[in-house]
C-alpha atoms as a PDB file:
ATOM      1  CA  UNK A   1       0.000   0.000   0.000  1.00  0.00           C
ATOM      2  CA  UNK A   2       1.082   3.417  -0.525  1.00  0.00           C
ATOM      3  CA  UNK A   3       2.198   5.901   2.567  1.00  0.00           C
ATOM      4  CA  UNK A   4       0.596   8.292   0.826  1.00  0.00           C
ATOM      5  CA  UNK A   5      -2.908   5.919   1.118  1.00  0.00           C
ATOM      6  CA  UNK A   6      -2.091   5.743   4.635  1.00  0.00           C
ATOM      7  CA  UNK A   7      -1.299   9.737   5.965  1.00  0.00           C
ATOM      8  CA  UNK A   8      -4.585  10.586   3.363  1.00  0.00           C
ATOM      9  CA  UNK A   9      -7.002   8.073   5.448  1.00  0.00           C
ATOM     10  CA  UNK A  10      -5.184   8.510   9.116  1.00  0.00           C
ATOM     11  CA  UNK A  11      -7.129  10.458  11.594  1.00  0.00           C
ATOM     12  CA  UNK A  12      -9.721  12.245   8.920  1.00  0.00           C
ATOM     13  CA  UNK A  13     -12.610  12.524  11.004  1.00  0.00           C
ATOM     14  CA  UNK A  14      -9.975  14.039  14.019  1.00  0.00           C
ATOM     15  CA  UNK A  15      -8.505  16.407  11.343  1.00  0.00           C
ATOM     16  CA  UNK A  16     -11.598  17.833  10.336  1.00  0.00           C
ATOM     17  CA  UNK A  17     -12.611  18.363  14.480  1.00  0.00           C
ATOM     18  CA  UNK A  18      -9.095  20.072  14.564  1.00  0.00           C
ATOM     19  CA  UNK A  19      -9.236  22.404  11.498  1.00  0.00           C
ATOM     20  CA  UNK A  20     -12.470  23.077  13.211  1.00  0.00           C
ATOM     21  CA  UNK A  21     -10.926  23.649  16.658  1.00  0.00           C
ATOM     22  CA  UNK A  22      -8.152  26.034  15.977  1.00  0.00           C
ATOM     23  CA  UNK A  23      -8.777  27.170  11.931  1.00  0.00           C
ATOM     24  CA  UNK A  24      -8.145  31.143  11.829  1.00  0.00           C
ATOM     25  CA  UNK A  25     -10.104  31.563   9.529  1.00  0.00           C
ATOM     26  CA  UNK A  26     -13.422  29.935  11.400  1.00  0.00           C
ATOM     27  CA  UNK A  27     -14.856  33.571  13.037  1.00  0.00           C
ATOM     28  CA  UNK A  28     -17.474  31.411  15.340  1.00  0.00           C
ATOM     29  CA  UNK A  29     -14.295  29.413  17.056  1.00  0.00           C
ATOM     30  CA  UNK A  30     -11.983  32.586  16.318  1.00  0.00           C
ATOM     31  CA  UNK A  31     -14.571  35.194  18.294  1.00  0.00           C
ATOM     32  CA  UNK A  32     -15.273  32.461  21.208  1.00  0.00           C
ATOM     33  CA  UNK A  33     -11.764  32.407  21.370  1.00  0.00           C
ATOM     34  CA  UNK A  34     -10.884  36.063  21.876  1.00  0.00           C
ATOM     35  CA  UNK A  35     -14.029  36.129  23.660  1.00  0.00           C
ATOM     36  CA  UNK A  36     -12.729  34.156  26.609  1.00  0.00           C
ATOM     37  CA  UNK A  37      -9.285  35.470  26.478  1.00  0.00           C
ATOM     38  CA  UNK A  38     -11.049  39.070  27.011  1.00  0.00           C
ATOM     39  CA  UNK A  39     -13.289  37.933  29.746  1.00  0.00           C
ATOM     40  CA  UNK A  40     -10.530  36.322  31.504  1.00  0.00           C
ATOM     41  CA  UNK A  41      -8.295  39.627  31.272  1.00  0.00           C
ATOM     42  CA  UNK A  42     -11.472  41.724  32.452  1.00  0.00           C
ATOM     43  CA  UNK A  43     -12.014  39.686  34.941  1.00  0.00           C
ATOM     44  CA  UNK A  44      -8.920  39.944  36.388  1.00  0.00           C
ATOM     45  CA  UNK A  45      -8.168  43.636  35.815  1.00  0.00           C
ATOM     46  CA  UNK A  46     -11.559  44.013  37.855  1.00  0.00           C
ATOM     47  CA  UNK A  47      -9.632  41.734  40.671  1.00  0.00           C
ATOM     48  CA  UNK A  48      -7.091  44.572  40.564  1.00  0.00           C
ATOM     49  CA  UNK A  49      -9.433  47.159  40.939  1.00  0.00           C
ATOM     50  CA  UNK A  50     -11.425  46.280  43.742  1.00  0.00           C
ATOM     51  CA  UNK A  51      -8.507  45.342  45.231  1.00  0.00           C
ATOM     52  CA  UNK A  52      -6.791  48.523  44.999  1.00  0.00           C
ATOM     53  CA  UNK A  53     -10.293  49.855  46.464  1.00  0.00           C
ATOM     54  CA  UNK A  54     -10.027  47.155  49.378  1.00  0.00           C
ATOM     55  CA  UNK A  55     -13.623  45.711  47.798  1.00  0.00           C
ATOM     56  CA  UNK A  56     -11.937  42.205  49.231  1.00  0.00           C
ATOM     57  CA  UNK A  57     -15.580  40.414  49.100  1.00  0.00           C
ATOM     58  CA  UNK A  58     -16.700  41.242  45.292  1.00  0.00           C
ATOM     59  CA  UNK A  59     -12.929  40.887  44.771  1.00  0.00           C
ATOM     60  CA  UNK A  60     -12.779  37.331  45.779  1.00  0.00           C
ATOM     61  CA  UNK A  61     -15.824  36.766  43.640  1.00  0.00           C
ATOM     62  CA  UNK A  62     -14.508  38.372  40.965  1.00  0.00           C
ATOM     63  CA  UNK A  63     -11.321  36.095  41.053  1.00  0.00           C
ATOM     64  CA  UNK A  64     -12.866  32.699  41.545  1.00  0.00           C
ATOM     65  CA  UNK A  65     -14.843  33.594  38.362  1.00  0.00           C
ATOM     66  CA  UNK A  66     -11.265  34.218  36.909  1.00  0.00           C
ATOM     67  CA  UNK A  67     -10.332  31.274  38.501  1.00  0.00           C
ATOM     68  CA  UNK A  68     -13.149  29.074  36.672  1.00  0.00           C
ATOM     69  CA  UNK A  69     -12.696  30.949  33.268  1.00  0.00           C
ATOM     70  CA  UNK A  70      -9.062  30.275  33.071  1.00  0.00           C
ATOM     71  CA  UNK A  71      -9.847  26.424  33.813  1.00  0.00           C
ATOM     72  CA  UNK A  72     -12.145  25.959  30.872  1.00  0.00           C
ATOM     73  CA  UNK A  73     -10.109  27.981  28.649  1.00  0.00           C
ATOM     74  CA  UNK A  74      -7.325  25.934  29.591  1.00  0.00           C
ATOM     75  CA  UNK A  75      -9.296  22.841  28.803  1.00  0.00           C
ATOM     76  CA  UNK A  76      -9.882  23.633  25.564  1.00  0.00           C
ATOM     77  CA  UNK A  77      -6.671  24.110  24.774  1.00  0.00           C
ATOM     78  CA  UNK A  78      -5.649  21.045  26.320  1.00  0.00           C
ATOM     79  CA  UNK A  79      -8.659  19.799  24.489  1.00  0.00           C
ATOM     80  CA  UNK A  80      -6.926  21.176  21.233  1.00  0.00           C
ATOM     81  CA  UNK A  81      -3.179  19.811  21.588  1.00  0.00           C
ATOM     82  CA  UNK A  82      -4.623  16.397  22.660  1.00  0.00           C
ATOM     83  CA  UNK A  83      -6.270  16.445  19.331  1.00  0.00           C
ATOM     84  CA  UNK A  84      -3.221  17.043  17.779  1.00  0.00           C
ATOM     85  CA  UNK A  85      -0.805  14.930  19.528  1.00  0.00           C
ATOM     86  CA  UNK A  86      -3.605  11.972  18.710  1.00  0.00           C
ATOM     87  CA  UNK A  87      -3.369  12.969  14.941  1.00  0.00           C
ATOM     88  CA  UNK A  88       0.560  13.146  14.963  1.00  0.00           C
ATOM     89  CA  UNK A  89       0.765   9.640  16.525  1.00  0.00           C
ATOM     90  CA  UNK A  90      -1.664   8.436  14.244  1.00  0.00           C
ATOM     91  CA  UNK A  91       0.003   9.192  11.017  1.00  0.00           C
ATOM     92  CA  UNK A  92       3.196   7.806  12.655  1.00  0.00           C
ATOM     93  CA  UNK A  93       2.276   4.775  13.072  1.00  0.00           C
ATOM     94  CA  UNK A  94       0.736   5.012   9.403  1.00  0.00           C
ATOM     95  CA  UNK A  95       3.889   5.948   7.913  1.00  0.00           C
ATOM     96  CA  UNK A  96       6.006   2.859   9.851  1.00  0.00           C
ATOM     97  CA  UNK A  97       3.179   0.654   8.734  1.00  0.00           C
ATOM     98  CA  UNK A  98       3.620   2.344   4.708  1.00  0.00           C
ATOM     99  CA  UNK A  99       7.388   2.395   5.135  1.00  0.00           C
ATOM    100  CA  UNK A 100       7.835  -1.538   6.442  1.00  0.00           C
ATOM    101  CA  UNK A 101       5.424  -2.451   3.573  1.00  0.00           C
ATOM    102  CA  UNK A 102       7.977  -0.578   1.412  1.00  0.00           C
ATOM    103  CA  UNK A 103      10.970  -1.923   2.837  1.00  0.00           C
ATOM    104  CA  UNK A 104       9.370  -5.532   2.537  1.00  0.00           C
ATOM    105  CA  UNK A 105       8.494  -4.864  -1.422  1.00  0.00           C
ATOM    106  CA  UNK A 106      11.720  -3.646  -1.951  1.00  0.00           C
ATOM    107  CA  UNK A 107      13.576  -6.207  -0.152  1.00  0.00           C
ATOM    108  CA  UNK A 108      11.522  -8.632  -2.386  1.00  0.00           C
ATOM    109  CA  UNK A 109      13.289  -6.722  -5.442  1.00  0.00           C
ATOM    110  CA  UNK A 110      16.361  -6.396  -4.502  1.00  0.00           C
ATOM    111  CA  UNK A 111      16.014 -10.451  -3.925  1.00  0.00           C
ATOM    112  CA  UNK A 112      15.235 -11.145  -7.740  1.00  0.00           C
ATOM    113  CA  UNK A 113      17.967  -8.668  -9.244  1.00  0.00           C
ATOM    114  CA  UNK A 114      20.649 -10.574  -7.002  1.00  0.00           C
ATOM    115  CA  UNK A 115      19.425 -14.101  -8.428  1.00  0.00           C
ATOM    116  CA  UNK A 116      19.382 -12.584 -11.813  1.00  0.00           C
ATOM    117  CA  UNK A 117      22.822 -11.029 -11.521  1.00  0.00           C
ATOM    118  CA  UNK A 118      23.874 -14.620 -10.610  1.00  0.00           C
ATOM    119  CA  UNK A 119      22.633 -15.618 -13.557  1.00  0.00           C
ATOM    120  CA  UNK A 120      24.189 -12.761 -15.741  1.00  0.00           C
ATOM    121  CA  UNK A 121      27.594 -14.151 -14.318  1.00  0.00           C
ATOM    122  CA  UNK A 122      26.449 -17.640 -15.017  1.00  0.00           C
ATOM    123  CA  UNK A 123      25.945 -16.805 -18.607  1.00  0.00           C
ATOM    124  CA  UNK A 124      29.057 -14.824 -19.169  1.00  0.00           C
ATOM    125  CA  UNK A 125      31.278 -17.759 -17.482  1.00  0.00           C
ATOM    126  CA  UNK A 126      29.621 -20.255 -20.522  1.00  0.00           C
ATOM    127  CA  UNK A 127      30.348 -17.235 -23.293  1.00  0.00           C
ATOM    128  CA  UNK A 128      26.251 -16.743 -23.555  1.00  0.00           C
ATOM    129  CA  UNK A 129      26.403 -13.081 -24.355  1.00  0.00           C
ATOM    130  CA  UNK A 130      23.463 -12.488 -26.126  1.00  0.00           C
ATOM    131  CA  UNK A 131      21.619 -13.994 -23.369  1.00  0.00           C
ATOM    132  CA  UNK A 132      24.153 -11.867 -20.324  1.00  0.00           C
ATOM    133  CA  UNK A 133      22.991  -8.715 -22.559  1.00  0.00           C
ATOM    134  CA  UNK A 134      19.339  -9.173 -22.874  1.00  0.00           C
ATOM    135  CA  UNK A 135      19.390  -9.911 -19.116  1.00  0.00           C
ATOM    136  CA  UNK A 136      21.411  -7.335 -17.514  1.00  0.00           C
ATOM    137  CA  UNK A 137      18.530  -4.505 -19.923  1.00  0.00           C
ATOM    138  CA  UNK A 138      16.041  -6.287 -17.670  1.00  0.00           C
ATOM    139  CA  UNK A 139      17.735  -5.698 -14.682  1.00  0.00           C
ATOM    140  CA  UNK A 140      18.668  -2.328 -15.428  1.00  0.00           C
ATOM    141  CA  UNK A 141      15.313  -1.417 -15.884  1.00  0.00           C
ATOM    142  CA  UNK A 142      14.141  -3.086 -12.447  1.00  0.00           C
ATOM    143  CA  UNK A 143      17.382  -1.319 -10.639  1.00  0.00           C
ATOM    144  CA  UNK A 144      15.551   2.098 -11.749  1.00  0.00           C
ATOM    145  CA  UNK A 145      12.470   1.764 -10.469  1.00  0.00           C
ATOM    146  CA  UNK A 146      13.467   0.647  -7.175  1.00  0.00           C
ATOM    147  CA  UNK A 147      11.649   3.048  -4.142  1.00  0.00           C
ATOM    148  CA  UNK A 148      14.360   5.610  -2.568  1.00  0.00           C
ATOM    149  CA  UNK A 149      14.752   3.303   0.570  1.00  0.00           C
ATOM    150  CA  UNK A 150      17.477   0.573   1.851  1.00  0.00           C
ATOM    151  CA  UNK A 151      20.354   2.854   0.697  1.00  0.00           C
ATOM    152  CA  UNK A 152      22.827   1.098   2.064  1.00  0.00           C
ATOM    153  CA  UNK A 153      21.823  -2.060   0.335  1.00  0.00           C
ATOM    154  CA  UNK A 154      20.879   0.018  -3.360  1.00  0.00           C
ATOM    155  CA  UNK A 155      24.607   0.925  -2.924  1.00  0.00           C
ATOM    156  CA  UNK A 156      25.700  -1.744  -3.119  1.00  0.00           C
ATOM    157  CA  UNK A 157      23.639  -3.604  -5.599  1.00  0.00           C
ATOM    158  CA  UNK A 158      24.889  -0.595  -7.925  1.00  0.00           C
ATOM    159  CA  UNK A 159      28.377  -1.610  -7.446  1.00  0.00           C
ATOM    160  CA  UNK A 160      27.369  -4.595  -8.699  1.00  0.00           C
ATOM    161  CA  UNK A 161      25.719  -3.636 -11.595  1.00  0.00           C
ATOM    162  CA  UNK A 162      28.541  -1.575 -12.328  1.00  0.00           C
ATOM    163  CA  UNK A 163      31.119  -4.135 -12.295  1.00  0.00           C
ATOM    164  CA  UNK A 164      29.215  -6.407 -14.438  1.00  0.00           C
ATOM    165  CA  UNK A 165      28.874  -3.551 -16.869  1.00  0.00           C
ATOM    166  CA  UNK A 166      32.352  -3.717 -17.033  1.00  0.00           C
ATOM    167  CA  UNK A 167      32.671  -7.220 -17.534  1.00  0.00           C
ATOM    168  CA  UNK A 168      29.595  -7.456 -20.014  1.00  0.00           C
ATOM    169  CA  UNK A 169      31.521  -4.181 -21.992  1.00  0.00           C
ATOM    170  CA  UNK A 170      35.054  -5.979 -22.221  1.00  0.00           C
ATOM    171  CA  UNK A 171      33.257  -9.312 -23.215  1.00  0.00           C
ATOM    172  CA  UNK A 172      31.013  -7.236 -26.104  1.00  0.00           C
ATOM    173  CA  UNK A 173      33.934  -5.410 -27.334  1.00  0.00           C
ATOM    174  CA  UNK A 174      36.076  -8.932 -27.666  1.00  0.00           C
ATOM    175  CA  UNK A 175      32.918 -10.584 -29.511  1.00  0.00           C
ATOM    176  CA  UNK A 176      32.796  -7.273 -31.878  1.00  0.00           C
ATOM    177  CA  UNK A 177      36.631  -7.329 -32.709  1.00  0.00           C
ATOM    178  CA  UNK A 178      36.534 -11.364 -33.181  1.00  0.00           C
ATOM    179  CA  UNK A 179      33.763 -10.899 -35.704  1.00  0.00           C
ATOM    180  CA  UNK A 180      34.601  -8.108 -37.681  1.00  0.00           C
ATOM    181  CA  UNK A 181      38.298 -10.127 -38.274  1.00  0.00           C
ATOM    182  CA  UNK A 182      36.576 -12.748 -39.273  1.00  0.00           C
ATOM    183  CA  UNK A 183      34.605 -11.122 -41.866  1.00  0.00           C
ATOM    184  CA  UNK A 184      37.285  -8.355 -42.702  1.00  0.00           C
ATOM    185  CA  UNK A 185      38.916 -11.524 -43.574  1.00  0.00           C
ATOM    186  CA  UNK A 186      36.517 -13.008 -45.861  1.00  0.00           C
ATOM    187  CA  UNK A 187      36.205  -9.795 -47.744  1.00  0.00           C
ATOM    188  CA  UNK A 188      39.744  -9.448 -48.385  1.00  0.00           C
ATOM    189  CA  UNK A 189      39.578 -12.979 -49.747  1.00  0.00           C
ATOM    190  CA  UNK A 190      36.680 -11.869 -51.576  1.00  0.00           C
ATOM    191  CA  UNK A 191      38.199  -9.103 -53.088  1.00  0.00           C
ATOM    192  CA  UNK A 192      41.495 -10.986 -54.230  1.00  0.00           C
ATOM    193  CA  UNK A 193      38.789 -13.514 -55.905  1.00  0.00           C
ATOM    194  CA  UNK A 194      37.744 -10.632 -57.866  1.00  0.00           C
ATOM    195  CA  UNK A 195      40.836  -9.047 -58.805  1.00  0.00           C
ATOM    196  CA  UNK A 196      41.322 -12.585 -60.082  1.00  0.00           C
ATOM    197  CA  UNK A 197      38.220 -12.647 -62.260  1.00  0.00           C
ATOM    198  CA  UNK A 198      38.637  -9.183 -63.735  1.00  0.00           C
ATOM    199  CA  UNK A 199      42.106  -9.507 -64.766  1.00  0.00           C
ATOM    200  CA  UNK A 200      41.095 -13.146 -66.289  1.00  0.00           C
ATOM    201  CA  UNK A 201      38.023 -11.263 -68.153  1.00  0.00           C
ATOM    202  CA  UNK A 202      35.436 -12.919 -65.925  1.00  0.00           C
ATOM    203  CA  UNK A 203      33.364 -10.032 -65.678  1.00  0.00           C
ATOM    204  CA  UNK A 204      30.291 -12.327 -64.427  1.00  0.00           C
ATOM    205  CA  UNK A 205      31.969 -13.621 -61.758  1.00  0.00           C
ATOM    206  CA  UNK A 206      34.002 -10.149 -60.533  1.00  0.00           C
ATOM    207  CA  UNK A 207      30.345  -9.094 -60.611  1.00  0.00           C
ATOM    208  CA  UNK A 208      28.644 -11.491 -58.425  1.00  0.00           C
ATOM    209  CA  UNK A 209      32.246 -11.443 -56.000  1.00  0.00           C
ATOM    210  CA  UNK A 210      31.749  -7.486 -55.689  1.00  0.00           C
ATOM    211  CA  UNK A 211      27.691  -7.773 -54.522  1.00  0.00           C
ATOM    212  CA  UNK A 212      28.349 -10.560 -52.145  1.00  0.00           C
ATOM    213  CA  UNK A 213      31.334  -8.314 -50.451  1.00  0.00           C
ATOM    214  CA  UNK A 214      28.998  -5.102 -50.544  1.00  0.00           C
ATOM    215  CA  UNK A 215      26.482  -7.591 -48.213  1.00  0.00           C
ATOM    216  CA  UNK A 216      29.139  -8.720 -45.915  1.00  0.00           C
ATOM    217  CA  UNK A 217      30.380  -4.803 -45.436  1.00  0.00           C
ATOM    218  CA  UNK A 218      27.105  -3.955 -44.473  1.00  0.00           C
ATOM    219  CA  UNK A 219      27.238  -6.745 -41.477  1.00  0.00           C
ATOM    220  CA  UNK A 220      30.538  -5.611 -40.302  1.00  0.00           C
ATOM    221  CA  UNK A 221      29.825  -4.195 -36.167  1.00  0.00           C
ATOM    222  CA  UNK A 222      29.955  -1.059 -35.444  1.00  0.00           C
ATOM    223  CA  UNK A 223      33.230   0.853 -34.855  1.00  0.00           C
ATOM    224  CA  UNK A 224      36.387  -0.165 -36.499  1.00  0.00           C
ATOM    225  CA  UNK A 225      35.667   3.135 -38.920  1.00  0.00           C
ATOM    226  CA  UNK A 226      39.450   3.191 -40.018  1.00  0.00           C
ATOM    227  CA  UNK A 227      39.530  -0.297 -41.393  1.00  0.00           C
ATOM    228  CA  UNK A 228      36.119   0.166 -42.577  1.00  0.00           C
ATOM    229  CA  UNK A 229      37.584   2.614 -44.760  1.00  0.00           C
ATOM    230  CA  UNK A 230      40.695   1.415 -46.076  1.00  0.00           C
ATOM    231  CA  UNK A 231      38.722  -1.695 -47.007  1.00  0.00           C
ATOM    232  CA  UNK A 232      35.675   0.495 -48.388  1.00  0.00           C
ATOM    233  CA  UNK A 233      38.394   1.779 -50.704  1.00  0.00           C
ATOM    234  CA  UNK A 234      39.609  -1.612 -51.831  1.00  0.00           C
ATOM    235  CA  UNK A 235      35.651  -2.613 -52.631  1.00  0.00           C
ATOM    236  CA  UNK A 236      35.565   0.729 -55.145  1.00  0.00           C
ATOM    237  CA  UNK A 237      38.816  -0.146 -56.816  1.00  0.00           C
ATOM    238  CA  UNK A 238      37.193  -3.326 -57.539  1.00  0.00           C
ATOM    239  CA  UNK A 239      33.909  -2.105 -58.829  1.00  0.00           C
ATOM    240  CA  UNK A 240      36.248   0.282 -61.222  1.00  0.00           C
ATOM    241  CA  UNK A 241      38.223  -2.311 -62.400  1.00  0.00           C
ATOM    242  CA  UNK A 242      34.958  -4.312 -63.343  1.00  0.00           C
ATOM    243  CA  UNK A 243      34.008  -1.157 -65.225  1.00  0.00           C
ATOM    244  CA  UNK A 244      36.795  -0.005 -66.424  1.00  0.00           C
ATOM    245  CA  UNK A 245      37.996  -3.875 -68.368  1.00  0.00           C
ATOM    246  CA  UNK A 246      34.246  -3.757 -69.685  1.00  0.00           C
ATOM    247  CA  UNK A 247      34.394  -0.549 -70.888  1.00  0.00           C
ATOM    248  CA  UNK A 248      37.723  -1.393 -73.049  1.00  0.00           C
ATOM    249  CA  UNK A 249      36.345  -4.338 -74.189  1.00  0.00           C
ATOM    250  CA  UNK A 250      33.593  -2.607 -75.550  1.00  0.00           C
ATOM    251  CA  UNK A 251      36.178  -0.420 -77.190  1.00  0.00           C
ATOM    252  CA  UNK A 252      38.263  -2.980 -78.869  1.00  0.00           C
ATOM    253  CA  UNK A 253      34.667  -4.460 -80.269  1.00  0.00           C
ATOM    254  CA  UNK A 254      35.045  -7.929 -78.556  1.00  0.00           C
ATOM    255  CA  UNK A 255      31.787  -9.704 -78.827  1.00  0.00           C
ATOM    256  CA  UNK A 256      29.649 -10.284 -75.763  1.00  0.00           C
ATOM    257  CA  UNK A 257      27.565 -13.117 -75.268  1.00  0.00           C
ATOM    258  CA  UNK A 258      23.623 -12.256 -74.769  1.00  0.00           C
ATOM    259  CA  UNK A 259      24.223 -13.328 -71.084  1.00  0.00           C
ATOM    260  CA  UNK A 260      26.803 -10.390 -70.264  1.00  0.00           C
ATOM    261  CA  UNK A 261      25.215  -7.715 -71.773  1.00  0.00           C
ATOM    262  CA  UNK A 262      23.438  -5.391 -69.297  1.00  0.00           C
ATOM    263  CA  UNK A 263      25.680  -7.847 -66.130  1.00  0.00           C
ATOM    264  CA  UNK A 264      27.476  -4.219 -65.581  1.00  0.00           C
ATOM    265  CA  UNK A 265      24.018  -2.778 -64.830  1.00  0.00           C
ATOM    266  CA  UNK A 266      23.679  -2.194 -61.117  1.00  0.00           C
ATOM    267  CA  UNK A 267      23.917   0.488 -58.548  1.00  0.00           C
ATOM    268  CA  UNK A 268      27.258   1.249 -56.771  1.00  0.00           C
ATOM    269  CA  UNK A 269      26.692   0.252 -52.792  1.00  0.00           C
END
């Protein structure tokens, strides 16, 4: 349940008496107020009075009136903080009630992002990446919407996320370097395949070499932008080359088979 459920339902009925009780802006209570506190301070300046006039009889009245004045407008007030104190202890044991419920949920939560950090490090020890990835988004995403309480323990939990960020990073950026060598590699086997065919006239073949390398660049990882580049550069010389030998041997008149004509048709990648 919410704290907030809890102060909004503690103690409404006393709240209302209380606002009632000592609200400034309530004339009736206000006026019955100032009312009592004049009474009381004309009662006792006519104490004084009589007093000074040695009246000790109506004097003696006049001050056990006082006397009984003072008392209820003491009650009242006594009346009022009661009221108060009553309210105050009721919304504190509201908000330990809200704040164990709380502490109980997010004990709970804290619970399941341990066991699933367990099994982050589980799948990271048996090279599951894809798997320690997807799981450590879920957990990031239950690590934010834990309640601001337990700070001690949130502390440390986001030590722990930390270092397996680390370890997750490291282990990413090992997978991305393995697999763009391997298919940096391929290409530049491609590419010598290609060479090959062009300088042997096999514009076909150079052909279907150069589209097959333009789909492997565009599976490279990211990063790796210089040797994306000096490669990149290799894949145009190709596609030049390709051009360029069809282009004399247009020139020179060589015949072309109805199966190459139009092969040199096709959009640069």
């Amino acid at each position: 349940m919410d704290i907030d459920d809890f102060l909004d339902n503690a103690g409404k009925e006393k709240k209302d008496k209380l606002k009632e009780a000592v609200d400034p802006l309530n004339s009736d209570k206000t006026d019955k107020q100032l009312n009592a506190q004049d009474k009381i301070l004309t009662l006792i300046a006519e104490v004084k009075q009589l007093m000074s006039e040695q009246k000790f009889e109506p004097a003696e009245r006049k001050y056990v009136e006082a006397k009984e004045a003072f008392a209820q407008f003491t009650q009242k007030q006594l009346d009022v903080q009661n009221m108060i104190y009553s309210d105050l202890e009721s919304i504190n044991k509201s908000m330990v009630l809200g704040l164990n419920s709380l502490k109980e949920e997010c004990e709970k939560k804290i619970d399941v992002i341990q066991q699933l950090l367990e099994k982050i490090h589980e799948h990271l020890n048996n090279n599951q990446l894809q798997l320690a990835n997807q799981l450590f988004t879920q957990v990031d995403v239950l690590y934010k919407n834990l309640p601001n309480i337990m700070l001690d323990r949130k502390i440390h939990l986001e030590q722990e996320l930390s270092s397996i960020h680390i370890a997750l990073s490291q282990k990413n950026n090992l997978e991305s370097t393995k697999e763009f060598q391997t298919k940096f590699a391929n290409i530049k086997n491609l590419l010598a395949f290609g060479f090959q065919n062009v300088q042997a006239g096999k514009l076909t073949e150079a052909l279907e070499f150069y589209h097959r390398i333009n789909s492997l660049y565009e599976e490279l990882p990211k990063g790796f932008l210089y040797e994306k580049a000096i490669l990149y550069e290799q894949i145009l010389k190709l596609f030049k080359s390709v051009q360029h030998t069809h282009r004399k041997a247009t020139a020179q008149n060589e015949l072309i088979s109805p199966e190459k004509k139009g092969i040199l048709n096709f959009k640069k990648k």
